[in-house]
Protein backbone atom coordinates (compact mmCIF):
# COMPACT_ATOMS: atom_id res chain seq x y z
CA UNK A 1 85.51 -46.22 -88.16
CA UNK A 2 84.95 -47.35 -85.04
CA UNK A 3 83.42 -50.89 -84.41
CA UNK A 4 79.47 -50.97 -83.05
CA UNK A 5 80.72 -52.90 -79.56
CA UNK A 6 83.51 -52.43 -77.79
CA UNK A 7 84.10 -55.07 -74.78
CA UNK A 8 86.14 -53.65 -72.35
CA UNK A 9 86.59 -56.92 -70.27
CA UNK A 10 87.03 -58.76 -73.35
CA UNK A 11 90.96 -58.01 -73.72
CA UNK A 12 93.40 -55.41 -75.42
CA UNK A 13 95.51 -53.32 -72.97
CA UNK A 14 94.64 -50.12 -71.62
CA UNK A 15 96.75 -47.94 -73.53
CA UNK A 16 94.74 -49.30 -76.47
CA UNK A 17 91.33 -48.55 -74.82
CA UNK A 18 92.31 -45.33 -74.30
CA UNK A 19 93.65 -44.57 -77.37
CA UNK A 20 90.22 -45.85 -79.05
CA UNK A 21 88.37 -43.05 -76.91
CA UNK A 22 90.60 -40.82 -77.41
CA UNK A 23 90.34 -40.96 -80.96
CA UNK A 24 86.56 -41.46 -80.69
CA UNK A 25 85.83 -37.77 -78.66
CA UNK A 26 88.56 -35.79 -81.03
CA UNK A 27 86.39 -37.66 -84.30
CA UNK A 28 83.51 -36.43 -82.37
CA UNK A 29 84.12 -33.39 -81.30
CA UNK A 30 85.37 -32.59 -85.04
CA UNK A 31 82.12 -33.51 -86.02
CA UNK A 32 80.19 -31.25 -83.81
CA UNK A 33 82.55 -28.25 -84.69
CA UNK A 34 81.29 -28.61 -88.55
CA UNK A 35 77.55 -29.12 -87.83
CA UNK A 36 77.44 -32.44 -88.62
CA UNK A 37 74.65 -34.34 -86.64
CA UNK A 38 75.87 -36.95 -84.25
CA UNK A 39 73.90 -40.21 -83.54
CA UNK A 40 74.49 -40.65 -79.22
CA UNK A 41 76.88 -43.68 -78.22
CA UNK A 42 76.07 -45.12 -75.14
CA UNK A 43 79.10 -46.83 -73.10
CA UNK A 44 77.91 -48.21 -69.56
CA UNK A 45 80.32 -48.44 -66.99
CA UNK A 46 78.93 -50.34 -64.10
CA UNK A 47 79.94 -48.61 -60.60
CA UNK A 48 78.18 -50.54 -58.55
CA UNK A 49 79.48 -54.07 -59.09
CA UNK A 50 78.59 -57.15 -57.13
CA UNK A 51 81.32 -59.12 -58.05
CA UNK A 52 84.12 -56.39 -57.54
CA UNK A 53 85.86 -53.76 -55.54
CA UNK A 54 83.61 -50.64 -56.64
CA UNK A 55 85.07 -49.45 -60.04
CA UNK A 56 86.06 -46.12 -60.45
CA UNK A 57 85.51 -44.13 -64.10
CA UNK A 58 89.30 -42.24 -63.99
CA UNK A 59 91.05 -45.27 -63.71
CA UNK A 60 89.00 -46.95 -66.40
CA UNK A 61 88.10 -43.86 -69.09
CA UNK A 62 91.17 -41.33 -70.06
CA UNK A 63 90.39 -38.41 -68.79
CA UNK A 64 90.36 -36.69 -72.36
CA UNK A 65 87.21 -38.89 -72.43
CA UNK A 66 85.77 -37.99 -69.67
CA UNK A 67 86.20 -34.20 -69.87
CA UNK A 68 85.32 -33.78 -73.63
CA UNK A 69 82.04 -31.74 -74.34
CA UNK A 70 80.73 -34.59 -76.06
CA UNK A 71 80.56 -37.12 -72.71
CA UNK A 72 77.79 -37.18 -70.77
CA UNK A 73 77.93 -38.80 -67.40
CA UNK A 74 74.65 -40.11 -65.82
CA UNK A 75 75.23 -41.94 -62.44
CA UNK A 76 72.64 -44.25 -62.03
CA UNK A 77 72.73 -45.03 -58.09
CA UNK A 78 71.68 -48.30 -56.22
CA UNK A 79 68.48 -49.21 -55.62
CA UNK A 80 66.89 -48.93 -52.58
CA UNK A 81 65.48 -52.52 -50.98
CA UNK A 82 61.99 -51.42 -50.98
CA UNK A 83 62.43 -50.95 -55.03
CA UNK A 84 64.34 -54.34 -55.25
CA UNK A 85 61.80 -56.36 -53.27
CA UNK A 86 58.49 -54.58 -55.07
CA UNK A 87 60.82 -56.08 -58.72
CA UNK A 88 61.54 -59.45 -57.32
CA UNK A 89 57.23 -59.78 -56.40
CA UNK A 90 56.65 -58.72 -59.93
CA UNK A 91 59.32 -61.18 -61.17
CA UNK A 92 57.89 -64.16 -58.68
CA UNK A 93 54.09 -63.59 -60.07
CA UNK A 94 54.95 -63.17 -63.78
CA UNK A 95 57.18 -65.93 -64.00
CA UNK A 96 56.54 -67.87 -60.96
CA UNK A 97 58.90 -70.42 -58.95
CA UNK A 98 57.83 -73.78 -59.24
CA UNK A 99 54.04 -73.15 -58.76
CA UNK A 100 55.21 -72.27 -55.18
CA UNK A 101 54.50 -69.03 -53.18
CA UNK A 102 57.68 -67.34 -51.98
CA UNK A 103 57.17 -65.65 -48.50
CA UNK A 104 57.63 -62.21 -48.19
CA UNK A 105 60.17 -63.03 -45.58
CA UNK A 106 62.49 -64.72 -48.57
CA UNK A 107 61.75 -61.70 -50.81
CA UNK A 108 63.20 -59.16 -47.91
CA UNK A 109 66.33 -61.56 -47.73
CA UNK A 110 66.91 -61.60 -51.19
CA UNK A 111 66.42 -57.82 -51.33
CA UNK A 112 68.84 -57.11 -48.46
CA UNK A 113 71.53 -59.60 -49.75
CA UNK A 114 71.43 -57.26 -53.84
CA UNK A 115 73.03 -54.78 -51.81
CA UNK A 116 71.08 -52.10 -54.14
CA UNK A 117 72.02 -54.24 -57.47
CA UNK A 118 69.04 -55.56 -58.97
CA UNK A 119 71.13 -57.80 -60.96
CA UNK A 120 71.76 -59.98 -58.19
């Protein structure tokens, strides 16, 4: 059984990451092959990092994980600025910043500097 989070940062070497997935896709995959429904896992894998080189998915998944039928990959792209700065105006009126306006002119800084990474 496999536990219901698995923190990738949190520790454990590689080779024991990898065998976890492994095992997970063959488990899966054995399920698919005798009909038995499968409930979708989600593991996010952030690409796009603002507080690191940009990641890359072979040297973090096995590639038995990433090639099994049962792995879907959805890349989720950056943002564009004009997205980032329309979030940050919703963020500014719903939760406001000290009962102070902020200028359009900070919102377009703050926008540039998420370099597409609304997490910023």
């Amino acid at each position: 059984d496999l536990p219901p989070t698995f923190d990738f940062e949190g520790g454990g070497t590689k080779a024991a990451r990898d065998k976890l997935l492994i095992s997970f896709v063959e488990h899966a995959e054995q399920c698919r092959q005798m009909g038995t429904r499968l409930h979708p896992v989600v593991f996010c894998h952030t690409l796009y990092d603002t507080h690191a080189a940009k990641l890359q998915l072979h040297t973090d998944f096995p590639d038995r994980f990433l090639n099994s039928s049962v792995v879907t990959q959805i890349e989720l792209g950056p943002l564009s600025e004009s997205k980032i700065k329309k979030r940050v105006k919703q963020i500014v009126t719903k939760v406001g910043v000290g009962g102070s306006r902020v200028s359009d002119k900070i919102i377009a800084s703050i926008a540039a500097e998420a370099g597409g990474d609304i997490r910023s």
